[in-house]
PDB file of N, CA and C in Angstrom:
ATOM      1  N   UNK A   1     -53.489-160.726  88.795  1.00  0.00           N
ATOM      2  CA  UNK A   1     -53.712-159.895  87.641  1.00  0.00           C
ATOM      3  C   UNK A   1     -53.434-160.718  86.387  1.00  0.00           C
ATOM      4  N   UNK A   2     -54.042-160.939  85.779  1.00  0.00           N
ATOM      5  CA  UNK A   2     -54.280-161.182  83.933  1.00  0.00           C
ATOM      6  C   UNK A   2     -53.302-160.808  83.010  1.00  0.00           C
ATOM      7  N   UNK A   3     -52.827-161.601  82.663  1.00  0.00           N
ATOM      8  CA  UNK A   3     -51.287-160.997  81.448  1.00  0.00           C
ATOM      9  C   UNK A   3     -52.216-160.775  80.335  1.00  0.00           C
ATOM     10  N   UNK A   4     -51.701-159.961  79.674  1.00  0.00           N
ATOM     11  CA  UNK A   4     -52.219-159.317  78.328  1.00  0.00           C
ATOM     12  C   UNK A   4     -51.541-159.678  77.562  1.00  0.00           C
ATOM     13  N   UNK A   5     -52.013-161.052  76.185  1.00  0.00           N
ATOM     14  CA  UNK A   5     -51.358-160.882  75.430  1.00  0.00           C
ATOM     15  C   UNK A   5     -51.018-160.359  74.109  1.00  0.00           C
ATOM     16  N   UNK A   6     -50.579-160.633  72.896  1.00  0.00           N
ATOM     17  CA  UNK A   6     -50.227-159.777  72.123  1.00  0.00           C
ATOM     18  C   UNK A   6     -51.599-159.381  71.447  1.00  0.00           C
ATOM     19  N   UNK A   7     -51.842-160.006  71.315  1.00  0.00           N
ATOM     20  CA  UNK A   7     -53.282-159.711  69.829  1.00  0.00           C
ATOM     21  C   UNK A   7     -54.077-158.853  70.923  1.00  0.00           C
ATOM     22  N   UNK A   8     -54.511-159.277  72.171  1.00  0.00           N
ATOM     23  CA  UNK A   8     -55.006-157.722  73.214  1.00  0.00           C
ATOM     24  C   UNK A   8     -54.624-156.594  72.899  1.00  0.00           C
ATOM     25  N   UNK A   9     -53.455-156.851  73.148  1.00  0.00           N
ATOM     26  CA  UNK A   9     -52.414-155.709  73.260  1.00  0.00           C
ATOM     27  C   UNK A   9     -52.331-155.084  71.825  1.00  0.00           C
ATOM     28  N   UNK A  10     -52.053-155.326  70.883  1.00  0.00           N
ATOM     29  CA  UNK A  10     -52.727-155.095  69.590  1.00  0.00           C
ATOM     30  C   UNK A  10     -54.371-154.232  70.084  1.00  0.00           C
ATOM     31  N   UNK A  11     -54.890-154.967  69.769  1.00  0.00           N
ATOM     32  CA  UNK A  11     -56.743-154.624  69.728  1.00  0.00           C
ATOM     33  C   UNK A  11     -56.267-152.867  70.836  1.00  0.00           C
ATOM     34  N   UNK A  12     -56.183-153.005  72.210  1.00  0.00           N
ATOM     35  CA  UNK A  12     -55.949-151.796  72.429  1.00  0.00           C
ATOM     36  C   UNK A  12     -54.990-150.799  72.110  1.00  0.00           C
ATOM     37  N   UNK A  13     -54.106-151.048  71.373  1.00  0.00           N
ATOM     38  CA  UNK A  13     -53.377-150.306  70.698  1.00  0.00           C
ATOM     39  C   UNK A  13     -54.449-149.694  69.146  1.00  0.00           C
ATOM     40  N   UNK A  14     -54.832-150.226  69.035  1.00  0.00           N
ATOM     41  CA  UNK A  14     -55.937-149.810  67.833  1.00  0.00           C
ATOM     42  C   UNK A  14     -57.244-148.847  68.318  1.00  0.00           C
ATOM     43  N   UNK A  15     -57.921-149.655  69.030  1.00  0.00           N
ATOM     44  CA  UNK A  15     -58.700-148.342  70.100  1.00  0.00           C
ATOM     45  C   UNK A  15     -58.219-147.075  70.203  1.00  0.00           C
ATOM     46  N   UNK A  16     -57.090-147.083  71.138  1.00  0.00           N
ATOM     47  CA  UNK A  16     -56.725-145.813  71.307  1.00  0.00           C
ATOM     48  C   UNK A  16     -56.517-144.991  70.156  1.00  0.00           C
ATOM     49  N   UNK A  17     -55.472-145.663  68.973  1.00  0.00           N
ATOM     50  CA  UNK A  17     -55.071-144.753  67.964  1.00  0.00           C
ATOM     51  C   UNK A  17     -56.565-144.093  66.703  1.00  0.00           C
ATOM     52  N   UNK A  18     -57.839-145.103  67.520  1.00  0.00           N
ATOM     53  CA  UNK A  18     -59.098-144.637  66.906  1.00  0.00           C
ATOM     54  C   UNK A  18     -59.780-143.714  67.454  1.00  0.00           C
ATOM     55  N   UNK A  19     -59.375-143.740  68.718  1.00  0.00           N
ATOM     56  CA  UNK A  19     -59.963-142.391  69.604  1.00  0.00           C
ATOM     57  C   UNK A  19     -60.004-141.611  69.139  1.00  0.00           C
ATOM     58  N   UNK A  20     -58.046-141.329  69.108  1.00  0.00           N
ATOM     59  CA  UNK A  20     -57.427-140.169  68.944  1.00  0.00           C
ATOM     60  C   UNK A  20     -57.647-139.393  67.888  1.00  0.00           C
ATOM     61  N   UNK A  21     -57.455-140.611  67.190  1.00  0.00           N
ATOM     62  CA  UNK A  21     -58.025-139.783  65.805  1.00  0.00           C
ATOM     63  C   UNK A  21     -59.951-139.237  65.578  1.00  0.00           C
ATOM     64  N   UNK A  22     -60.566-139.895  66.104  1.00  0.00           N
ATOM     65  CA  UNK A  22     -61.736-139.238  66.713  1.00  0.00           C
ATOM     66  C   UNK A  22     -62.284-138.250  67.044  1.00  0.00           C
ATOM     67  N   UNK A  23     -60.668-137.951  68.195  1.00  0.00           N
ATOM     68  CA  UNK A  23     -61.104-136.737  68.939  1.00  0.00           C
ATOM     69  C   UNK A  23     -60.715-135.716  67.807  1.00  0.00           C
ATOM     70  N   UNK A  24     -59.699-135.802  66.994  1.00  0.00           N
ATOM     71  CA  UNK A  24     -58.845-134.915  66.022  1.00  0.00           C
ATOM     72  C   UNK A  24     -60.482-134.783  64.865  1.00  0.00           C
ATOM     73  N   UNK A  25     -61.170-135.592  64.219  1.00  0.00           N
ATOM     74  CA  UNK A  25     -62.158-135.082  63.615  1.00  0.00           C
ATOM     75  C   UNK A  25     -63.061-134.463  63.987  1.00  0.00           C
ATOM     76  N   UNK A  26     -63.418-134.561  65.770  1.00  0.00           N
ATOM     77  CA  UNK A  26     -64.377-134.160  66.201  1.00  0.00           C
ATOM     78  C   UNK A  26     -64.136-132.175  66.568  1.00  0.00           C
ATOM     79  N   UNK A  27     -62.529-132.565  66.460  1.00  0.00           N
ATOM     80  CA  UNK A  27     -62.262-130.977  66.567  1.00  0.00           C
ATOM     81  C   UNK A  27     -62.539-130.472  65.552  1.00  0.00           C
ATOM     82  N   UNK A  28     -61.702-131.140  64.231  1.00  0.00           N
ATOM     83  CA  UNK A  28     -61.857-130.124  62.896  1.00  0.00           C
ATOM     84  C   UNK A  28     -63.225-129.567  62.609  1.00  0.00           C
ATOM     85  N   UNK A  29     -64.529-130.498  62.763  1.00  0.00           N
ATOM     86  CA  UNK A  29     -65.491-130.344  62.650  1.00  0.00           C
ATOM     87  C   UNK A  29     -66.341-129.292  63.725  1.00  0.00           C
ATOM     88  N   UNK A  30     -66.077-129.281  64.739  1.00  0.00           N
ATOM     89  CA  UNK A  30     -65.918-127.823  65.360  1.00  0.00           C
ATOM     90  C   UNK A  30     -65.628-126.532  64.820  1.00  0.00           C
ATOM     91  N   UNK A  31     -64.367-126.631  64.301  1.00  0.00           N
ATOM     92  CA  UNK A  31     -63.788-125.232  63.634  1.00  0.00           C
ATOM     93  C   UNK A  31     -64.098-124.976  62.444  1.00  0.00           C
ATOM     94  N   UNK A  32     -64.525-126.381  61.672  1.00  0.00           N
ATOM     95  CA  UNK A  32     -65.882-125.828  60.594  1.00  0.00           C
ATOM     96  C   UNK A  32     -66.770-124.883  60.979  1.00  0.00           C
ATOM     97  N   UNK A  33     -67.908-126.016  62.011  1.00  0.00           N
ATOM     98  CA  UNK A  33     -68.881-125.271  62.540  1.00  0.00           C
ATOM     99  C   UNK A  33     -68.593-123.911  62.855  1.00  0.00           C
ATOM    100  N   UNK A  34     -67.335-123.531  63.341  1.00  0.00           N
ATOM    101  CA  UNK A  34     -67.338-121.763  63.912  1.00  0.00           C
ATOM    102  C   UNK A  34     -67.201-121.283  62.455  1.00  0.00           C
ATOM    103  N   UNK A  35     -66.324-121.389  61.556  1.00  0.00           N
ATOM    104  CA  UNK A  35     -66.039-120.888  60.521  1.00  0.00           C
ATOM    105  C   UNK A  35     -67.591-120.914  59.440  1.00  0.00           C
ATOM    106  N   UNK A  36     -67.924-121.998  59.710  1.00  0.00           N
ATOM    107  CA  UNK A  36     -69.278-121.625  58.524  1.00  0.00           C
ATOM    108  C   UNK A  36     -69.870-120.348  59.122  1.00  0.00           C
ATOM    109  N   UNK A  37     -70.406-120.455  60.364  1.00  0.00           N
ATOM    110  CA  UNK A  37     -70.911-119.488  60.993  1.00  0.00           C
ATOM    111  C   UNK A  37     -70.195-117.724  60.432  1.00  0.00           C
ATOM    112  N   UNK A  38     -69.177-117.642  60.489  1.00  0.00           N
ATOM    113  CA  UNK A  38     -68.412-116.406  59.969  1.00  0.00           C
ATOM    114  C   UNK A  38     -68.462-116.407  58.355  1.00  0.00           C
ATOM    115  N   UNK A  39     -68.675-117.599  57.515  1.00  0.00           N
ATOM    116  CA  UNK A  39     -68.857-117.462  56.335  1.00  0.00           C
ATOM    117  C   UNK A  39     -70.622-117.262  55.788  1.00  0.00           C
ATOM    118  N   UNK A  40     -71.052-117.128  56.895  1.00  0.00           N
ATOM    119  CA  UNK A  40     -72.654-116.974  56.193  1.00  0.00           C
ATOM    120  C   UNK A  40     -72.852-115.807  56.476  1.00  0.00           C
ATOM    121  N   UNK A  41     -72.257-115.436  57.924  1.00  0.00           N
ATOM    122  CA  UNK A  41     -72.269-114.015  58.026  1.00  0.00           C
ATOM    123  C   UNK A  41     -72.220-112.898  57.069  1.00  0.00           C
ATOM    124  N   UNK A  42     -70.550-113.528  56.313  1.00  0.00           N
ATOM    125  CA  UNK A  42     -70.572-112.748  55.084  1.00  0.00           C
ATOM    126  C   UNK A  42     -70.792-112.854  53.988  1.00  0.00           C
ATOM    127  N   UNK A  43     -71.447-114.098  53.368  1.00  0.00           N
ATOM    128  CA  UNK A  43     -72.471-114.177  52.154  1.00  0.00           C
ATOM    129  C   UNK A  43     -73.725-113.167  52.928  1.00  0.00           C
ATOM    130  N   UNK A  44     -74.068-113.371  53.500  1.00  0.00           N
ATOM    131  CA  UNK A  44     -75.286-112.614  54.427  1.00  0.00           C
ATOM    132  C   UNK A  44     -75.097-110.693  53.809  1.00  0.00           C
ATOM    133  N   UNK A  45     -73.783-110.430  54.322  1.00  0.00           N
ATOM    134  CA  UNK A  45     -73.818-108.846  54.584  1.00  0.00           C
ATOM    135  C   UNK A  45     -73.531-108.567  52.857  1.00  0.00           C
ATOM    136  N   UNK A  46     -72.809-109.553  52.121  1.00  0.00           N
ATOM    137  CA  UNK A  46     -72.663-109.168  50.699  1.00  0.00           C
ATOM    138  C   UNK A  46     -73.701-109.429  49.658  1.00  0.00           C
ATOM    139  N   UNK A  47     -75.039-110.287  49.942  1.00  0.00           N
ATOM    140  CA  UNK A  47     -75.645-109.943  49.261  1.00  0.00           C
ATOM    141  C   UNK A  47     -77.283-108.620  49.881  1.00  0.00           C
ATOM    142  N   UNK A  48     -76.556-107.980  51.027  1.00  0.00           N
ATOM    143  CA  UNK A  48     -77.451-107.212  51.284  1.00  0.00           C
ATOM    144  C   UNK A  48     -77.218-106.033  50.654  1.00  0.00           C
ATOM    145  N   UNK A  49     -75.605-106.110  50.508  1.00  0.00           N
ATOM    146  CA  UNK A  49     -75.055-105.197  50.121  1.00  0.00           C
ATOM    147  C   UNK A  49     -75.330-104.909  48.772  1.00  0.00           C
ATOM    148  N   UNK A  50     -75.669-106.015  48.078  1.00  0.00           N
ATOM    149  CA  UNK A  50     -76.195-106.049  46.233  1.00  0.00           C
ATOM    150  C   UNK A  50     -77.466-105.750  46.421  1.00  0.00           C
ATOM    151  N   UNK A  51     -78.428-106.335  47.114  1.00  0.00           N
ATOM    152  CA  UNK A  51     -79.683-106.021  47.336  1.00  0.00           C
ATOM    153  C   UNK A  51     -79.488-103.967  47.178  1.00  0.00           C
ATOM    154  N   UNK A  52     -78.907-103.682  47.870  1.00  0.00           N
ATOM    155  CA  UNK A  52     -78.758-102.295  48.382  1.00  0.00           C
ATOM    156  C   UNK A  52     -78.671-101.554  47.257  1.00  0.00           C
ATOM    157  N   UNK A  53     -77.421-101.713  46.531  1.00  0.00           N
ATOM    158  CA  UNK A  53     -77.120-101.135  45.709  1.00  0.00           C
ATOM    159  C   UNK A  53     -77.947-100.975  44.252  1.00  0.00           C
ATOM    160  N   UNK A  54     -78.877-102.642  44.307  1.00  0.00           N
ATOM    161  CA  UNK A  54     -79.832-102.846  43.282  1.00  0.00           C
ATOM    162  C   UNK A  54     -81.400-102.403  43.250  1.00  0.00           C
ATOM    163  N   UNK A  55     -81.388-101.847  44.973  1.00  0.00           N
ATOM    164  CA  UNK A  55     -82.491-100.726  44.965  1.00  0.00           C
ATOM    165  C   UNK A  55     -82.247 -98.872  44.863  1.00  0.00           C
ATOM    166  N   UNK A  56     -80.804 -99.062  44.925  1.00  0.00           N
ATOM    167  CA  UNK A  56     -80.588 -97.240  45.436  1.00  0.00           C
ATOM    168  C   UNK A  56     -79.775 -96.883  44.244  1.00  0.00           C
ATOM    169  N   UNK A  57     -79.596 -97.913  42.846  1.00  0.00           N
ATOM    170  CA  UNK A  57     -78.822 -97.352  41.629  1.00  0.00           C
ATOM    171  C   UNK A  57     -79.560 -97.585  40.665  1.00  0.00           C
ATOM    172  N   UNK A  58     -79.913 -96.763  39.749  1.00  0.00           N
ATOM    173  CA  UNK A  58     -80.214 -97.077  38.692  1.00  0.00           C
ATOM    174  C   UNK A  58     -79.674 -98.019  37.910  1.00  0.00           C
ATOM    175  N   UNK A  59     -78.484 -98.774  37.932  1.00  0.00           N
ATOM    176  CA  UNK A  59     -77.506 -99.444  37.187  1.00  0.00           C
ATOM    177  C   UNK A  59     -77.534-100.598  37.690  1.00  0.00           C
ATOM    178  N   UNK A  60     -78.348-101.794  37.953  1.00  0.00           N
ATOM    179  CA  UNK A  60     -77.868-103.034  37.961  1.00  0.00           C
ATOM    180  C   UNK A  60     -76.299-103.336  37.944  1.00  0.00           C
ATOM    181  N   UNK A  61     -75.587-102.988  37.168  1.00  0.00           N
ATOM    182  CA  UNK A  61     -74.270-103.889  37.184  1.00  0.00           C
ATOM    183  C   UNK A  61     -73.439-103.304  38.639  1.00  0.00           C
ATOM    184  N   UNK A  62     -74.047-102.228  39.447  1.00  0.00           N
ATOM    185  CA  UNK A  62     -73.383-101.996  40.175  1.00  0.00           C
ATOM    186  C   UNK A  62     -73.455-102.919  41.463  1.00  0.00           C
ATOM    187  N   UNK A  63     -73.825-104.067  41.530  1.00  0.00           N
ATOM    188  CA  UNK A  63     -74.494-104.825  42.451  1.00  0.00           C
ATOM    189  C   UNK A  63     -73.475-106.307  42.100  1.00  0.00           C
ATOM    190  N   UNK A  64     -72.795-105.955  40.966  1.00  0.00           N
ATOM    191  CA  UNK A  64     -72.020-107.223  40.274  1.00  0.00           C
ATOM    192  C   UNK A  64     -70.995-107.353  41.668  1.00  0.00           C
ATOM    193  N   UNK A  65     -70.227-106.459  41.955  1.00  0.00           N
ATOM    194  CA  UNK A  65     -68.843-107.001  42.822  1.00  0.00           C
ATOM    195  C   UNK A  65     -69.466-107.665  44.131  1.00  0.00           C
ATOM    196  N   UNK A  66     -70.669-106.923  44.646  1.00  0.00           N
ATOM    197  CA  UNK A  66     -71.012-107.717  45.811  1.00  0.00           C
ATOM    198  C   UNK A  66     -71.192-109.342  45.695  1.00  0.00           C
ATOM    199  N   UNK A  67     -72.311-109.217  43.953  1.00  0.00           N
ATOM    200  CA  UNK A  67     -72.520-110.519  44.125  1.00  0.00           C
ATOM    201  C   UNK A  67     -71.625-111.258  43.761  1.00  0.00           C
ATOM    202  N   UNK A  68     -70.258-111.362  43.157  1.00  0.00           N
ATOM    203  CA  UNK A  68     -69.205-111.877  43.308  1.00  0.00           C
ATOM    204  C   UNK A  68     -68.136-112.676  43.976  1.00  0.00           C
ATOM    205  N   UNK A  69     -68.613-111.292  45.228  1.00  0.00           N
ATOM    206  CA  UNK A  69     -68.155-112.071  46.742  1.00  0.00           C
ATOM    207  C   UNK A  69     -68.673-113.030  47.687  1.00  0.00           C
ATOM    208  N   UNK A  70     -70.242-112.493  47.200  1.00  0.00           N
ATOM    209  CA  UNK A  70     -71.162-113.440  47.684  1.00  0.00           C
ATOM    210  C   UNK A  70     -70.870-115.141  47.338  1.00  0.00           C
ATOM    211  N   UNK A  71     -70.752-115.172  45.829  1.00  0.00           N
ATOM    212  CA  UNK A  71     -70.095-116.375  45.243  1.00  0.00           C
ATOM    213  C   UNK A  71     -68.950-117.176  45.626  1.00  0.00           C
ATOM    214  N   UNK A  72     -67.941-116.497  45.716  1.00  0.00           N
ATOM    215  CA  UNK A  72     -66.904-117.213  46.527  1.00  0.00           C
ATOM    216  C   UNK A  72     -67.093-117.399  48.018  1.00  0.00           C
ATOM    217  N   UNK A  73     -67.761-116.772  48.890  1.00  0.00           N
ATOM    218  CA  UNK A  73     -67.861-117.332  49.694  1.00  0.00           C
ATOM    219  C   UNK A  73     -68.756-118.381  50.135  1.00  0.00           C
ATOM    220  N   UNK A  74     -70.367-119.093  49.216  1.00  0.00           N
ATOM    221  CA  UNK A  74     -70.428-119.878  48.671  1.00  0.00           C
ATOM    222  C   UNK A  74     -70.217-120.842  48.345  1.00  0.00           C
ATOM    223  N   UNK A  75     -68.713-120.583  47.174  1.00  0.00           N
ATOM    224  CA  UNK A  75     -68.021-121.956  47.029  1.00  0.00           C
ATOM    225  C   UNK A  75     -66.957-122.378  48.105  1.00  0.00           C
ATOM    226  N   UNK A  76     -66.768-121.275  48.796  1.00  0.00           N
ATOM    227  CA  UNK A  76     -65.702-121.867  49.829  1.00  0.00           C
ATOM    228  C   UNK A  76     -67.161-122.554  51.045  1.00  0.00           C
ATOM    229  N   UNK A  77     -67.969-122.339  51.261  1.00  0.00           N
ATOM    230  CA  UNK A  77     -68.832-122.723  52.087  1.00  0.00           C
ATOM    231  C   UNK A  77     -69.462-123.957  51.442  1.00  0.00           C
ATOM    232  N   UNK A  78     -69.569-124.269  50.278  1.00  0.00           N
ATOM    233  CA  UNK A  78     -69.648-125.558  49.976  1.00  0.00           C
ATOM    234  C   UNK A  78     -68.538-126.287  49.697  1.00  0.00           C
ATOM    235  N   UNK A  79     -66.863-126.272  49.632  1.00  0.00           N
ATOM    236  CA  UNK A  79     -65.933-126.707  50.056  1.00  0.00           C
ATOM    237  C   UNK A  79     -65.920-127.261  51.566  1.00  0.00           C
ATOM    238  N   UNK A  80     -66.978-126.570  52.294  1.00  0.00           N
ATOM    239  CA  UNK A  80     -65.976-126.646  53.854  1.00  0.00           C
ATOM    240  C   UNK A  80     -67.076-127.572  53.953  1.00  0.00           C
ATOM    241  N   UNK A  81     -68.332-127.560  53.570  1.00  0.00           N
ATOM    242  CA  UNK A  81     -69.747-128.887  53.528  1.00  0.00           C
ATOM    243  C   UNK A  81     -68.964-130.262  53.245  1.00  0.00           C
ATOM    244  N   UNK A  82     -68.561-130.190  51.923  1.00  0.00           N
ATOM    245  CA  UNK A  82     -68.054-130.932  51.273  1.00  0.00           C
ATOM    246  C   UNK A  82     -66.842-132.093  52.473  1.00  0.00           C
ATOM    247  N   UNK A  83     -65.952-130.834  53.072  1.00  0.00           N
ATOM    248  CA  UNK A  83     -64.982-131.654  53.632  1.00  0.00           C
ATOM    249  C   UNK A  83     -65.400-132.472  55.148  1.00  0.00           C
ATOM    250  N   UNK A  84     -66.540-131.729  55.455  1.00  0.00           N
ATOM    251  CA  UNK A  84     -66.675-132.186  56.883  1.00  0.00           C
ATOM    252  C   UNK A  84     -68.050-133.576  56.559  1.00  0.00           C
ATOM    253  N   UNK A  85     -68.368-133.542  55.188  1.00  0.00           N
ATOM    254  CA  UNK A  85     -69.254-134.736  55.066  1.00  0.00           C
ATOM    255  C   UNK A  85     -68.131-135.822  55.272  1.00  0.00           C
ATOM    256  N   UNK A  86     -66.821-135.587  54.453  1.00  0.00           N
ATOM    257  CA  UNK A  86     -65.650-136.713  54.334  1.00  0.00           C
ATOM    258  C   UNK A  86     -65.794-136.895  55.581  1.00  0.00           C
ATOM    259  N   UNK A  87     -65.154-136.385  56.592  1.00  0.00           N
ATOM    260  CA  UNK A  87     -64.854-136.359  57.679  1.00  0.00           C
ATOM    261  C   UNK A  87     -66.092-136.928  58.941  1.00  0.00           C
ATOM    262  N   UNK A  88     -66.761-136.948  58.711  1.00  0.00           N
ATOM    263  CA  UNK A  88     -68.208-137.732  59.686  1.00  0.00           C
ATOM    264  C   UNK A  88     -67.935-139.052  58.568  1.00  0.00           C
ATOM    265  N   UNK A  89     -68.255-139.431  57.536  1.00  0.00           N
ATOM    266  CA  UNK A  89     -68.202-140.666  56.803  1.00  0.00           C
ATOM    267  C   UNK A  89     -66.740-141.723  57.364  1.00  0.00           C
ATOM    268  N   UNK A  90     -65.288-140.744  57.837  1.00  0.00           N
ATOM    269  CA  UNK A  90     -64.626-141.152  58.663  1.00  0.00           C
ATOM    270  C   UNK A  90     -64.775-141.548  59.936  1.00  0.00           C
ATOM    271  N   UNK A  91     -65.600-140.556  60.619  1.00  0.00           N
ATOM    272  CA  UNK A  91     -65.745-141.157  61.954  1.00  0.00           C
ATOM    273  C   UNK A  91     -66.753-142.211  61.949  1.00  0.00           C
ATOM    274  N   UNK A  92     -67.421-142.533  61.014  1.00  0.00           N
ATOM    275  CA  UNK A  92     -68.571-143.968  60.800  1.00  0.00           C
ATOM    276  C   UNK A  92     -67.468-145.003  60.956  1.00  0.00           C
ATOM    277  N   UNK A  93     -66.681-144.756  59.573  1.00  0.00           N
ATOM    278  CA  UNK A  93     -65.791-145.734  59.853  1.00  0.00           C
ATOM    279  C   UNK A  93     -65.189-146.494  60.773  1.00  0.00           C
ATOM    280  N   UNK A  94     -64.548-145.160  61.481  1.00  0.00           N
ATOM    281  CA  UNK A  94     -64.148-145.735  63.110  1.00  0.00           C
ATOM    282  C   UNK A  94     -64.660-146.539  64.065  1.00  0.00           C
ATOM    283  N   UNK A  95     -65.971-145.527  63.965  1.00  0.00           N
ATOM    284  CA  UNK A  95     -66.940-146.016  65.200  1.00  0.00           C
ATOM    285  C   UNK A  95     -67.299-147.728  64.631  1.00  0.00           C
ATOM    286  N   UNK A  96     -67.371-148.083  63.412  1.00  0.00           N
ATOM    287  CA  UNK A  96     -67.475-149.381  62.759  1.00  0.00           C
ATOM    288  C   UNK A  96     -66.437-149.791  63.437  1.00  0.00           C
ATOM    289  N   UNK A  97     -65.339-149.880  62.917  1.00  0.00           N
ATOM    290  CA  UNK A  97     -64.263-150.288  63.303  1.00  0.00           C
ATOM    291  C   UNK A  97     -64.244-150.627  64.983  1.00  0.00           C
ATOM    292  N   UNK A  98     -64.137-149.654  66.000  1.00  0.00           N
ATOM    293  CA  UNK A  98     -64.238-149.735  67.186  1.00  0.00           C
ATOM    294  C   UNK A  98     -64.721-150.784  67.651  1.00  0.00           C
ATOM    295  N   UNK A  99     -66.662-150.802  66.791  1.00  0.00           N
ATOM    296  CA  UNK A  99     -67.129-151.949  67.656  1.00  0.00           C
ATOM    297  C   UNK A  99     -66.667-153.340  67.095  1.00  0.00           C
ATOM    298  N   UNK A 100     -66.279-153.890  65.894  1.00  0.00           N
ATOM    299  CA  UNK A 100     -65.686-154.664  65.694  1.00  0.00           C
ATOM    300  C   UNK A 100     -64.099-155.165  66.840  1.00  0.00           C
ATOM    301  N   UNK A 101     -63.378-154.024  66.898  1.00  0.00           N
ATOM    302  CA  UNK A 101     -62.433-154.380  67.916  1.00  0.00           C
ATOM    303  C   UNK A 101     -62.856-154.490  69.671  1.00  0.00           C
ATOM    304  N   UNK A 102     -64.204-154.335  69.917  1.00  0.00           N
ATOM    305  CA  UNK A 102     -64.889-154.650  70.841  1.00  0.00           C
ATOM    306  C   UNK A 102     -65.467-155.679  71.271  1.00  0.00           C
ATOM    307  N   UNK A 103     -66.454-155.943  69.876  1.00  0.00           N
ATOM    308  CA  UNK A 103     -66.611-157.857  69.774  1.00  0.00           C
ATOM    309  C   UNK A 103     -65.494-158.648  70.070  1.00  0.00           C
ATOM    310  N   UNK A 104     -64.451-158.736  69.706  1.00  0.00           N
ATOM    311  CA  UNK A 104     -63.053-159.359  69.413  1.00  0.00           C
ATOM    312  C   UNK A 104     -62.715-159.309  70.782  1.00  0.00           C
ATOM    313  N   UNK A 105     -62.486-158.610  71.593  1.00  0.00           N
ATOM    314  CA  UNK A 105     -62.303-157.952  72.587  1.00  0.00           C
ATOM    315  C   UNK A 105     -63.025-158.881  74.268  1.00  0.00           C
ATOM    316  N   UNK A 106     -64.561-158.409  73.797  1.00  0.00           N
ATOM    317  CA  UNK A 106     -65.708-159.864  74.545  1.00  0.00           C
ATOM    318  C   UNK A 106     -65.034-160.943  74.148  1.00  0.00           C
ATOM    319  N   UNK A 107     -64.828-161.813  73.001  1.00  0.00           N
ATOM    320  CA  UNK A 107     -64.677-162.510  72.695  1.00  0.00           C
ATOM    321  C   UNK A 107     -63.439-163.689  73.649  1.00  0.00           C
ATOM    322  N   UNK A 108     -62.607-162.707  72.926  1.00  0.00           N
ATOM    323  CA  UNK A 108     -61.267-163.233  73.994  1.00  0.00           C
ATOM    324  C   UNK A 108     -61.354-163.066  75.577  1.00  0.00           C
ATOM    325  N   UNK A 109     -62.372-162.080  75.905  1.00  0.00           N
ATOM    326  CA  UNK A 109     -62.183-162.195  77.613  1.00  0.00           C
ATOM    327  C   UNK A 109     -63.186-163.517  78.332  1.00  0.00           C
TER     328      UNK A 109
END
């Protein structure tokens, strides 16, 4: 069997801690995905709800609070866009990274 030495031992110590962290973006980005899903839902039902109100009232402004809500959920839905672009631009990184500690890796074997 093959002694491993340090700078190996290094290189897979880096792998792994790139996985891991990998697997940790690949989750968050999951629980985006479920959560956008529940946030379109309800931009969805709140501006039906303005729609509604802006056919069955004479009063336009009564259609204001829906579309309100509609708005924030919106900006929280382009918050959660926003964070999970960071977050894939991270896992590029990695996956960069990775194969670099892979070359290195051939290299020495």
């Amino acid at each position: 069997m093959a002694r491993v030495d340090g700078k190996e031992r290094e290189i897979v110590r880096a792998e792994l801690a790139g996985e891991e962290e990998k697997i940790k973006i690949e989750k968050d980005i999951f629980d985006f995905e479920k959560k956008l899903g529940q946030y379109l839902t309800s931009f969805n039902q709140y501006l039906t709800s303005a729609v509604d109100h802006l056919r069955s009232s004479p009063y336009p402004y009564d259609a204001k609070p829906y579309l309100e809500k509609a708005r924030f959920v919106l900006k929280d839905i382009m918050e959660m866009l926003k964070e999970t672009k960071s977050l894939e631009e991270k896992l590029i990184s990695l996956t960069t990274v990775e194969k670099k500690f892979l070359k290195e890796e051939q290299e020495t074997a």
